[in-house]
C-alpha atoms as a PDB file:
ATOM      1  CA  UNK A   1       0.000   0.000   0.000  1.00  0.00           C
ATOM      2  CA  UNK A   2       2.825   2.114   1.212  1.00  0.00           C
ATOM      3  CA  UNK A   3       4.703   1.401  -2.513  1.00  0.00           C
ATOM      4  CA  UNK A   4       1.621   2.216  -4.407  1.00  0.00           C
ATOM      5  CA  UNK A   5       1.026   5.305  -2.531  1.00  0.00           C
ATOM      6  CA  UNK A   6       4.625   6.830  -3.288  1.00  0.00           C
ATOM      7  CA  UNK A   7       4.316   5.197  -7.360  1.00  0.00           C
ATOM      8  CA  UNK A   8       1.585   7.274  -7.787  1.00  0.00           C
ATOM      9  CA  UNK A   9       3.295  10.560  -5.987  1.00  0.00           C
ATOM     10  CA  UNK A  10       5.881  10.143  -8.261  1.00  0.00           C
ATOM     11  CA  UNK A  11       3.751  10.227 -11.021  1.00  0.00           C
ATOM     12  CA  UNK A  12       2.081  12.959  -9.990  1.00  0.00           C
ATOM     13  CA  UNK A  13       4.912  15.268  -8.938  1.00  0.00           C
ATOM     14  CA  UNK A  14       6.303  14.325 -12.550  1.00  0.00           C
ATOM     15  CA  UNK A  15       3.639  15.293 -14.375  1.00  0.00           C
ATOM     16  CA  UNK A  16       3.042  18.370 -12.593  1.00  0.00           C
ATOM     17  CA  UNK A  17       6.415  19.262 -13.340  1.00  0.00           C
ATOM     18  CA  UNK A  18       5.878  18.447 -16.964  1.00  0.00           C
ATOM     19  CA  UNK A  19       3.077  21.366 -17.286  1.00  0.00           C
ATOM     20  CA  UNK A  20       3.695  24.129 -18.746  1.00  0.00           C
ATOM     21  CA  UNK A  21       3.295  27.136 -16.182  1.00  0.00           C
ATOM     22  CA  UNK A  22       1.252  29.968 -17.553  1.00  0.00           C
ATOM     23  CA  UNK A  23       2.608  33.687 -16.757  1.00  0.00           C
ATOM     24  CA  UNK A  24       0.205  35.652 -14.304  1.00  0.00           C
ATOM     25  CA  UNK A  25      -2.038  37.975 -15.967  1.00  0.00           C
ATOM     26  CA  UNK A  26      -1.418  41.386 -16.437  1.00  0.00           C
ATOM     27  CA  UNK A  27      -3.463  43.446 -14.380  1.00  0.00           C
ATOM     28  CA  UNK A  28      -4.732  46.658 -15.978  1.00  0.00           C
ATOM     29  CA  UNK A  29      -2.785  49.138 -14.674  1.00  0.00           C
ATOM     30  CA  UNK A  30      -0.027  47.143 -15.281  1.00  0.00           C
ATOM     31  CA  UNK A  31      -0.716  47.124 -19.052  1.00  0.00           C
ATOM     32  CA  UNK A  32      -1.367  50.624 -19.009  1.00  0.00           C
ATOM     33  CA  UNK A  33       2.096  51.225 -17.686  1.00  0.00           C
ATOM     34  CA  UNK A  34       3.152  48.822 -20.488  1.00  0.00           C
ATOM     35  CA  UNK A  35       1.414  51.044 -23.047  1.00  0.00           C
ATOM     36  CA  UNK A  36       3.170  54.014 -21.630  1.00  0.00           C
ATOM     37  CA  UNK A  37       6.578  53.031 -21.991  1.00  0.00           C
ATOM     38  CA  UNK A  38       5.391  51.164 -25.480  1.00  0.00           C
ATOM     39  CA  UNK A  39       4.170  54.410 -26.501  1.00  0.00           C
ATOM     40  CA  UNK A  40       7.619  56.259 -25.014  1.00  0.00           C
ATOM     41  CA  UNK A  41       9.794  53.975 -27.426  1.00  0.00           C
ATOM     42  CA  UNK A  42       7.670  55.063 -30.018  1.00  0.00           C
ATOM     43  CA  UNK A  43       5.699  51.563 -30.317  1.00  0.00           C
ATOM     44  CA  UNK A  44       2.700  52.866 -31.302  1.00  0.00           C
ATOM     45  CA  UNK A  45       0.886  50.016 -32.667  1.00  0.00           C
ATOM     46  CA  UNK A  46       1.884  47.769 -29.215  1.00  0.00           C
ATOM     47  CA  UNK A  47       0.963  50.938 -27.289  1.00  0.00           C
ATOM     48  CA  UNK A  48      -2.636  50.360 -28.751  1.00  0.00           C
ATOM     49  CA  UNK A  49      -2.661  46.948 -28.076  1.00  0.00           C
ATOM     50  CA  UNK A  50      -1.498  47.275 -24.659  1.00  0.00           C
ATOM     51  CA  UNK A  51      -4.563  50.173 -23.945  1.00  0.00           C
ATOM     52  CA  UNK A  52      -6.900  48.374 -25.804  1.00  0.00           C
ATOM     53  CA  UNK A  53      -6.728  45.796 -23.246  1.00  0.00           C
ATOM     54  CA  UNK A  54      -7.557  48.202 -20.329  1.00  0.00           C
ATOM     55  CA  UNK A  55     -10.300  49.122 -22.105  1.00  0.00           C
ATOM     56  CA  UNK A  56     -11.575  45.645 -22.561  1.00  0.00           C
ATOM     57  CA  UNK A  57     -10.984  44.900 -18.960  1.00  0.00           C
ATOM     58  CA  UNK A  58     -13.338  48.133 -18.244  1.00  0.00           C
ATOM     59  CA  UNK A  59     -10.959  50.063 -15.395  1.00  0.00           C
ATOM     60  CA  UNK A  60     -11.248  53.530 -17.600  1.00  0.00           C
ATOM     61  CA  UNK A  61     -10.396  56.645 -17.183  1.00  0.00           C
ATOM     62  CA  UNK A  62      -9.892  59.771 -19.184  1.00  0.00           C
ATOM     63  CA  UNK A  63      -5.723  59.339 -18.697  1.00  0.00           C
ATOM     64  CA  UNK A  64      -6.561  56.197 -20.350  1.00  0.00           C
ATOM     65  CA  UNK A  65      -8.205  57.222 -23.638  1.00  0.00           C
ATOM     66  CA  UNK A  66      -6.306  59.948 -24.048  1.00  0.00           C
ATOM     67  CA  UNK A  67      -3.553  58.184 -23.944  1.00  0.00           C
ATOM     68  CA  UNK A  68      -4.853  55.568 -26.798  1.00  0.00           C
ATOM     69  CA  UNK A  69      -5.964  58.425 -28.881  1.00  0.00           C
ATOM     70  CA  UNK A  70      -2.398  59.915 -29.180  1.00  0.00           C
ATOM     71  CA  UNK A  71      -1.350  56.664 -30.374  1.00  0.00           C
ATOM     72  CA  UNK A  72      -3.895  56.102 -32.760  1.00  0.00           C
ATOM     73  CA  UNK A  73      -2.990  59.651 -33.783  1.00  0.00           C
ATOM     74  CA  UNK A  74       0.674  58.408 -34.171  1.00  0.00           C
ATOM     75  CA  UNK A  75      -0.311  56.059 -36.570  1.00  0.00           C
ATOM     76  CA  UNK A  76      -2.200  58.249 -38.646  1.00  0.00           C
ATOM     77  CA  UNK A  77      -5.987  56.859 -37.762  1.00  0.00           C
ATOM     78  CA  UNK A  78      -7.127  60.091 -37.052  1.00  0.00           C
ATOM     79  CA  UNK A  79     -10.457  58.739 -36.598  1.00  0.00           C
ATOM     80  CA  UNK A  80     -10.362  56.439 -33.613  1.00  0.00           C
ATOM     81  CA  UNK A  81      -7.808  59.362 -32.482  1.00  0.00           C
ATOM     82  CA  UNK A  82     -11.217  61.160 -32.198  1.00  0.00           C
ATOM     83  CA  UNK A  83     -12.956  58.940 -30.746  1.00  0.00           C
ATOM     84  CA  UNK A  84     -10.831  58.135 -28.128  1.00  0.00           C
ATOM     85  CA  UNK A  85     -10.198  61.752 -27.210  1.00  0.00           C
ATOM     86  CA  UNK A  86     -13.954  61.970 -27.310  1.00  0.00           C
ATOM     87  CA  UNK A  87     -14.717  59.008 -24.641  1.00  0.00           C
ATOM     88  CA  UNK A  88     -11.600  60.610 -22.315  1.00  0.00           C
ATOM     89  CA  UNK A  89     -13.995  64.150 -22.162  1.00  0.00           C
ATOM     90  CA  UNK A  90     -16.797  62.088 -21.437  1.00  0.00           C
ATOM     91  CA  UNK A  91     -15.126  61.211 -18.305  1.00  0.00           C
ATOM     92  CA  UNK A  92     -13.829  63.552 -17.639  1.00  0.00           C
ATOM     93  CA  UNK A  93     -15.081  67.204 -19.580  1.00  0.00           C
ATOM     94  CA  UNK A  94     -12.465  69.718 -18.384  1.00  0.00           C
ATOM     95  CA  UNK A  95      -9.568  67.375 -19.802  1.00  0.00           C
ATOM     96  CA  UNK A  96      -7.365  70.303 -21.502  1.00  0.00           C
ATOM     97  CA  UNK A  97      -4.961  68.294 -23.034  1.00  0.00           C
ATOM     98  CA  UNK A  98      -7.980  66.120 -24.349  1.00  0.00           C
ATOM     99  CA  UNK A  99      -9.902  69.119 -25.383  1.00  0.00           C
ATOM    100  CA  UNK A 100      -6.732  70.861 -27.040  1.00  0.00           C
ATOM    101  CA  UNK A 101      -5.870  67.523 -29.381  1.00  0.00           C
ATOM    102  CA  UNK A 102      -9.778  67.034 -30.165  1.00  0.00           C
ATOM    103  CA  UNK A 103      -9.414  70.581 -31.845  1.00  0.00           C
ATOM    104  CA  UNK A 104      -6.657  70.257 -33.559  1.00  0.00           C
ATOM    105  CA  UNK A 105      -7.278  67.049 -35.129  1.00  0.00           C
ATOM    106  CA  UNK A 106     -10.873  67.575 -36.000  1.00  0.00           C
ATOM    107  CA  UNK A 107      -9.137  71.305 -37.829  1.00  0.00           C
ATOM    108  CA  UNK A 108      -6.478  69.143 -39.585  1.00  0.00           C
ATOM    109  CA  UNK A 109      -8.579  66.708 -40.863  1.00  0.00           C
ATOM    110  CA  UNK A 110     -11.648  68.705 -41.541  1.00  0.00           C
ATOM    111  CA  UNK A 111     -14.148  66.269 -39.851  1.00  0.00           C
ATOM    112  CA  UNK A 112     -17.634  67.268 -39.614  1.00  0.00           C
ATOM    113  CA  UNK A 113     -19.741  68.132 -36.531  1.00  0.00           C
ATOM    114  CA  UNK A 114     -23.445  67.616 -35.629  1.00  0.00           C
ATOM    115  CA  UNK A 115     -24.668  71.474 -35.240  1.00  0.00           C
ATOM    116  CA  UNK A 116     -25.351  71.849 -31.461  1.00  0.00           C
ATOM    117  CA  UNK A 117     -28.578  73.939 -30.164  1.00  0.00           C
ATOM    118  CA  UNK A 118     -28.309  76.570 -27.972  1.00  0.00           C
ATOM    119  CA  UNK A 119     -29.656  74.051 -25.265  1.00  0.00           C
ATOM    120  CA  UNK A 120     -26.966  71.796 -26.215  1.00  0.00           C
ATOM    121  CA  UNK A 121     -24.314  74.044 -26.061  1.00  0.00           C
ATOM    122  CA  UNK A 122     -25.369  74.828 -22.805  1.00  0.00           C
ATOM    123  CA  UNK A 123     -25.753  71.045 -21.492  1.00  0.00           C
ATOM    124  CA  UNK A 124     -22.125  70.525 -22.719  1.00  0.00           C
ATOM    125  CA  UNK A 125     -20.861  72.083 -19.270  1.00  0.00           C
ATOM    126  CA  UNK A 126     -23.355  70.413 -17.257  1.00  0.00           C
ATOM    127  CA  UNK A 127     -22.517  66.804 -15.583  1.00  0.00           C
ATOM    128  CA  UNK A 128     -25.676  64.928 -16.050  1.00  0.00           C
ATOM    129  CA  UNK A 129     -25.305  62.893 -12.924  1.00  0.00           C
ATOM    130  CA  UNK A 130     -25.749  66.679 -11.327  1.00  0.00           C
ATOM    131  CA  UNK A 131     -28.818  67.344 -13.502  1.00  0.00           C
ATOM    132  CA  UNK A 132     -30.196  63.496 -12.141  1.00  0.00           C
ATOM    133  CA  UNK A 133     -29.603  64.891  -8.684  1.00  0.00           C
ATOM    134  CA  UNK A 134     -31.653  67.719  -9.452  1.00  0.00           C
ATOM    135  CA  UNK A 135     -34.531  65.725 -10.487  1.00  0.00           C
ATOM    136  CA  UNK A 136     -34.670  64.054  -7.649  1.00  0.00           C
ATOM    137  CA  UNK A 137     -34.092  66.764  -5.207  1.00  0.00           C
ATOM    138  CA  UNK A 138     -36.650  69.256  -6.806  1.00  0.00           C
ATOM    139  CA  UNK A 139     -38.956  66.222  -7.187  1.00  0.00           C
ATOM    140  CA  UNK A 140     -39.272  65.730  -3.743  1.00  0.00           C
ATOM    141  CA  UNK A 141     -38.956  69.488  -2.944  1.00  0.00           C
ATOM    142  CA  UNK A 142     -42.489  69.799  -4.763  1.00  0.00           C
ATOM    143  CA  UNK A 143     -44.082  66.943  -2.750  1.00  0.00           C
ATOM    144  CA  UNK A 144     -42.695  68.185   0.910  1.00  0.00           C
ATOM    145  CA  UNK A 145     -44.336  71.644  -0.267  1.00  0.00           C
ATOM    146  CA  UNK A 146     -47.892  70.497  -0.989  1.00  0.00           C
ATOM    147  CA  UNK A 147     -47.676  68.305   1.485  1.00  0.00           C
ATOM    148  CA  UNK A 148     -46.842  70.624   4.583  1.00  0.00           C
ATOM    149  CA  UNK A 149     -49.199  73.283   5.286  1.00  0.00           C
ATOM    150  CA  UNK A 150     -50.738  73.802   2.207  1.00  0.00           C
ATOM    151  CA  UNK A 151     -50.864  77.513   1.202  1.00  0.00           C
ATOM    152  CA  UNK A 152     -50.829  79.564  -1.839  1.00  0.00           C
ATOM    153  CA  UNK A 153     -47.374  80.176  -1.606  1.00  0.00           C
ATOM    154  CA  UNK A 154     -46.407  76.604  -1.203  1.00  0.00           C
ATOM    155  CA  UNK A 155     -48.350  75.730  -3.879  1.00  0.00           C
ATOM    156  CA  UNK A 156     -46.529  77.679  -5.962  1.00  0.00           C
ATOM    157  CA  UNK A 157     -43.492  77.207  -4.845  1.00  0.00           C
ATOM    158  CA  UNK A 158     -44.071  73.399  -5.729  1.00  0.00           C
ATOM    159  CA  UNK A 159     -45.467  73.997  -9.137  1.00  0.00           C
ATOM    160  CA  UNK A 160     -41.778  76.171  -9.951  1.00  0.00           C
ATOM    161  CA  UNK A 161     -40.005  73.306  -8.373  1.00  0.00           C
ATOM    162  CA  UNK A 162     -41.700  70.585 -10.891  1.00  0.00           C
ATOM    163  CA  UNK A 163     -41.101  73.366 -13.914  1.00  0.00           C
ATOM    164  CA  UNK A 164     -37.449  73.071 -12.976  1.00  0.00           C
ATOM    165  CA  UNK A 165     -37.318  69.147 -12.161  1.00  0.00           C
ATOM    166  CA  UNK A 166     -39.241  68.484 -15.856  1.00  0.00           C
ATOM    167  CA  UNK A 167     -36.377  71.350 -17.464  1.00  0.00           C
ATOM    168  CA  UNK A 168     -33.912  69.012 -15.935  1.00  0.00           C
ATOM    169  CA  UNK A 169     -35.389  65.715 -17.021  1.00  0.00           C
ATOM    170  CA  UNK A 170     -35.774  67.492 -20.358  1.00  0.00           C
ATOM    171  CA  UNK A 171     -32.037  68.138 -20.247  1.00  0.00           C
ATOM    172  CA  UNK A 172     -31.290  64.396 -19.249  1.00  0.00           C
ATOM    173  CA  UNK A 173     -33.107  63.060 -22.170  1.00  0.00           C
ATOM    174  CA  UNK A 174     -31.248  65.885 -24.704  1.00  0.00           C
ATOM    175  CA  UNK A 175     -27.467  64.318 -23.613  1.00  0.00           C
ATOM    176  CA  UNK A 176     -28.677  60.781 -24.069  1.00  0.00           C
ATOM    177  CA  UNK A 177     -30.096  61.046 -27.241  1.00  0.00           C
ATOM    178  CA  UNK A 178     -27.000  63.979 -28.648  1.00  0.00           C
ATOM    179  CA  UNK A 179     -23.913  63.483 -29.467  1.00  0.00           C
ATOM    180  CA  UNK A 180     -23.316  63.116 -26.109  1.00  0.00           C
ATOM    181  CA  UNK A 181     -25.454  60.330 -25.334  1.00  0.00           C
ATOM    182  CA  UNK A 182     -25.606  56.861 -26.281  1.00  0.00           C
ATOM    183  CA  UNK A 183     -26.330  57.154 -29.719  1.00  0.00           C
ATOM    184  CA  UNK A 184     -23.203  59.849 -30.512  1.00  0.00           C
ATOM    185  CA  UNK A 185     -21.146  57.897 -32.693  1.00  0.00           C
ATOM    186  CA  UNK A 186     -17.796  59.163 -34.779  1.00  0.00           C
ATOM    187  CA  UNK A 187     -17.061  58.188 -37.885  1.00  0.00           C
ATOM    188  CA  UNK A 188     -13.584  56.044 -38.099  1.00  0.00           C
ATOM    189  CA  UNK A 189     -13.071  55.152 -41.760  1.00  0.00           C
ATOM    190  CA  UNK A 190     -11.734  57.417 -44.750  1.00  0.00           C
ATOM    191  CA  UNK A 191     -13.919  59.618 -46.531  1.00  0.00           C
ATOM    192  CA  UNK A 192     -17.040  57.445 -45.859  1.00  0.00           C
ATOM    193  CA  UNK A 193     -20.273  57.760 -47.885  1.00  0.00           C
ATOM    194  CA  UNK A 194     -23.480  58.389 -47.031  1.00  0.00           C
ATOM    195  CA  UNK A 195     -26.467  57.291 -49.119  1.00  0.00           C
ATOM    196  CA  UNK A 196     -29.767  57.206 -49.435  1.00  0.00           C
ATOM    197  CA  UNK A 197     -30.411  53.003 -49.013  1.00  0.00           C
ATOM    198  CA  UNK A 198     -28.369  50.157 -47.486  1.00  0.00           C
ATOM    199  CA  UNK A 199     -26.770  49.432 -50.901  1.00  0.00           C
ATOM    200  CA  UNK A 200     -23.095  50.319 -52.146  1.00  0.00           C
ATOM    201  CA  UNK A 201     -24.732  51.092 -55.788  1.00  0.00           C
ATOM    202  CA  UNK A 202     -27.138  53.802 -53.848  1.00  0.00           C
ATOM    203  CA  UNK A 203     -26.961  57.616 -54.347  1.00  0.00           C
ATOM    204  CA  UNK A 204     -24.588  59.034 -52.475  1.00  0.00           C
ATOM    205  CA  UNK A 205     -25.861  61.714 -49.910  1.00  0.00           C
ATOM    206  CA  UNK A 206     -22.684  63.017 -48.302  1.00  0.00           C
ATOM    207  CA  UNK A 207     -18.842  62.141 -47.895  1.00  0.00           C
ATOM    208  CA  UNK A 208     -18.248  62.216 -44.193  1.00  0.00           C
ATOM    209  CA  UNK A 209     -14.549  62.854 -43.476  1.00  0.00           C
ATOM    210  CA  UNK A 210     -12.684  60.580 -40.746  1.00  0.00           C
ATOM    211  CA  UNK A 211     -13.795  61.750 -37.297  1.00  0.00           C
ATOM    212  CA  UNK A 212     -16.677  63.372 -38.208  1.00  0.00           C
ATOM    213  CA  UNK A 213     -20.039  62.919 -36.068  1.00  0.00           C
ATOM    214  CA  UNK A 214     -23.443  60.727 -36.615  1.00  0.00           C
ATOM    215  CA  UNK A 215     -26.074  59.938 -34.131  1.00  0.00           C
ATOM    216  CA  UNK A 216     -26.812  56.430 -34.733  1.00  0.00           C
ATOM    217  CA  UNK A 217     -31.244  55.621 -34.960  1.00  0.00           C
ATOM    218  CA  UNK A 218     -31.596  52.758 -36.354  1.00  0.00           C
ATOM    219  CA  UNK A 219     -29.133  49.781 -36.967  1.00  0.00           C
ATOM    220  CA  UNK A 220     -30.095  47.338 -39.419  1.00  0.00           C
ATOM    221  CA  UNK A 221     -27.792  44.803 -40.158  1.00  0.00           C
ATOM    222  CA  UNK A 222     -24.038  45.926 -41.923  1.00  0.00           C
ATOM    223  CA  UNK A 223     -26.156  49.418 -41.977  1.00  0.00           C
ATOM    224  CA  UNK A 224     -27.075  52.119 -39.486  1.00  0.00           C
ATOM    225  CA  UNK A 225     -29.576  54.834 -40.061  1.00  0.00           C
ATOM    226  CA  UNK A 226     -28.146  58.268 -38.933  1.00  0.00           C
ATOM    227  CA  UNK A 227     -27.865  61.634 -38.206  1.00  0.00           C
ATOM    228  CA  UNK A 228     -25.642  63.569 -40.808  1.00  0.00           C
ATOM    229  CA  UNK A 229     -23.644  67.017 -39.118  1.00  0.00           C
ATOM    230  CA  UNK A 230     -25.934  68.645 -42.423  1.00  0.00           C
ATOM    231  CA  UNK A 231     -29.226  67.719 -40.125  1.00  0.00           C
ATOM    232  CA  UNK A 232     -29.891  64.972 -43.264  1.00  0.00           C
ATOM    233  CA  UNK A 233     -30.287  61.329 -42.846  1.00  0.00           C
ATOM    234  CA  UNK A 234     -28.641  59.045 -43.902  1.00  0.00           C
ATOM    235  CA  UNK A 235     -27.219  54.837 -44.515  1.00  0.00           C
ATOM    236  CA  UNK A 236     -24.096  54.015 -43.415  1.00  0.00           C
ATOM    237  CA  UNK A 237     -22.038  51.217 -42.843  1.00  0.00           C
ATOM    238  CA  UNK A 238     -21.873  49.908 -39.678  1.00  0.00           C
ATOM    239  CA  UNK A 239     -18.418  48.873 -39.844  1.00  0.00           C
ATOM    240  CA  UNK A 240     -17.143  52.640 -40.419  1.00  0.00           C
ATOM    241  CA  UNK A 241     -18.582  53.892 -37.014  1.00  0.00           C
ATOM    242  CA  UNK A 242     -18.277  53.211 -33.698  1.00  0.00           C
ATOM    243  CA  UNK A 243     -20.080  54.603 -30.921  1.00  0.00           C
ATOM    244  CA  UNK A 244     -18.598  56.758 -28.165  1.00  0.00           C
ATOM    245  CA  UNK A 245     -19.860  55.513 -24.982  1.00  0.00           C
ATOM    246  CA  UNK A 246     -19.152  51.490 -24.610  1.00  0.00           C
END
């Protein structure tokens, strides 16, 4: 019994030994020191590979895409350089360096912008988790008011509070559904057509220039239904867009 025993720890212990040991994973801020000095020696492309993997793993930041969208600029894909440089303002919106590129790249390569509202161009400095917490807050504002003492004045007083908290909502609903929202998407392939159907053969509408912005509608199949900066709509391919948020 005692023999067996030690045969067959022996065989174990050999084939143990025999297995190849697999290297611990790289933890993501790891890899995005990896992609820092990748991107210091000038290895762009491994830079991007190296981010790309933080991204997947989902610990972002705005360091993080900003990062990735200087090396995409490196390598001359001035598109996802965009888009990159967009997603690091949505995380953070007072990024200068982030802000600075974003101009500069969008003025070199001409790339073509949805035309904001006034409303818009207002919500662009405005957090919407804040604007969430002012729904709430005024929401409940409004029912503490009619429900304590009710008065004139109190009435009142609530019915301005539920102007604001619909303004607010209002203002929640405009970021989601801009540029800003879920359906903002930039455009990351050359001098991409728009047309009028989901066919290659179909009229052309407009040639969007790498970087330029779309708000995605409708997706439908190898095709998305979109937003043109000209107010038009539009087919485009699916492929030649990616969204901003992930």
């Amino acid at each position: 019994m005692r023999l067996s025993s030690l045969i067959l720890g022996s065989l174990v212990a050999v084939m143990w030994y025999a297995l190849p040991m697999s290297a611990p994973a790289e933890t993501p801020a790891a890899e995005f020191e990896k992609g820092n000095h990748e991107f210091a020696d000038r290895n762009f492309k491994d830079a991007i590979a190296s981010y790309e993997s933080v991204v997947k793993s989902g610990e972002w930041s705005a360091n993080l895409f900003y990062n990735l969208a200087n090396a995409y600029y490196r390598e001359r894909d001035v598109g996802r350089a965009i888009l990159n440089y967009e997603r690091a303002l949505r995380i953070d919106p007072h990024h200068p360096e982030a802000q600075a590129n974003l101009r500069l790249t969008r003025e070199e390569t001409h790339a073509l912008e949805l035309s904001p509202s006034p409303a818009t161009r207002f919500l662009d400095v405005v957090n919407p988790s804040v604007l969430a917490i002012a729904v709430a807050s005024l929401f409940w504002a409004a029912f503490i008011l009619l429900i304590w003492r009710i008065r004139t004045a109190n009435v009142v007083a609530a019915i301005c509070c539920l102007i604001a908290c619909a303004i607010c909502a209002l203002g929640i609903y405009s970021i989601e559904h801009g540029i800003r929202g879920a359906t903002g998407a930039i455009v990351v392939q050359d001098n991409l057509e728009a047309r009028v159907a989901t066919a290659d053969s179909a009229q052309s509408i407009l040639a969007l220039p790498a970087g330029s912005e779309v708000l995605v509608l409708q997706p439908r199949g190898d095709w998305s239904y979109v937003v043109l900066p000209t107010n038009r709509r539009g087919w485009v391919s699916a492929k030649a867009i990616a969204r901003i948020w992930l």
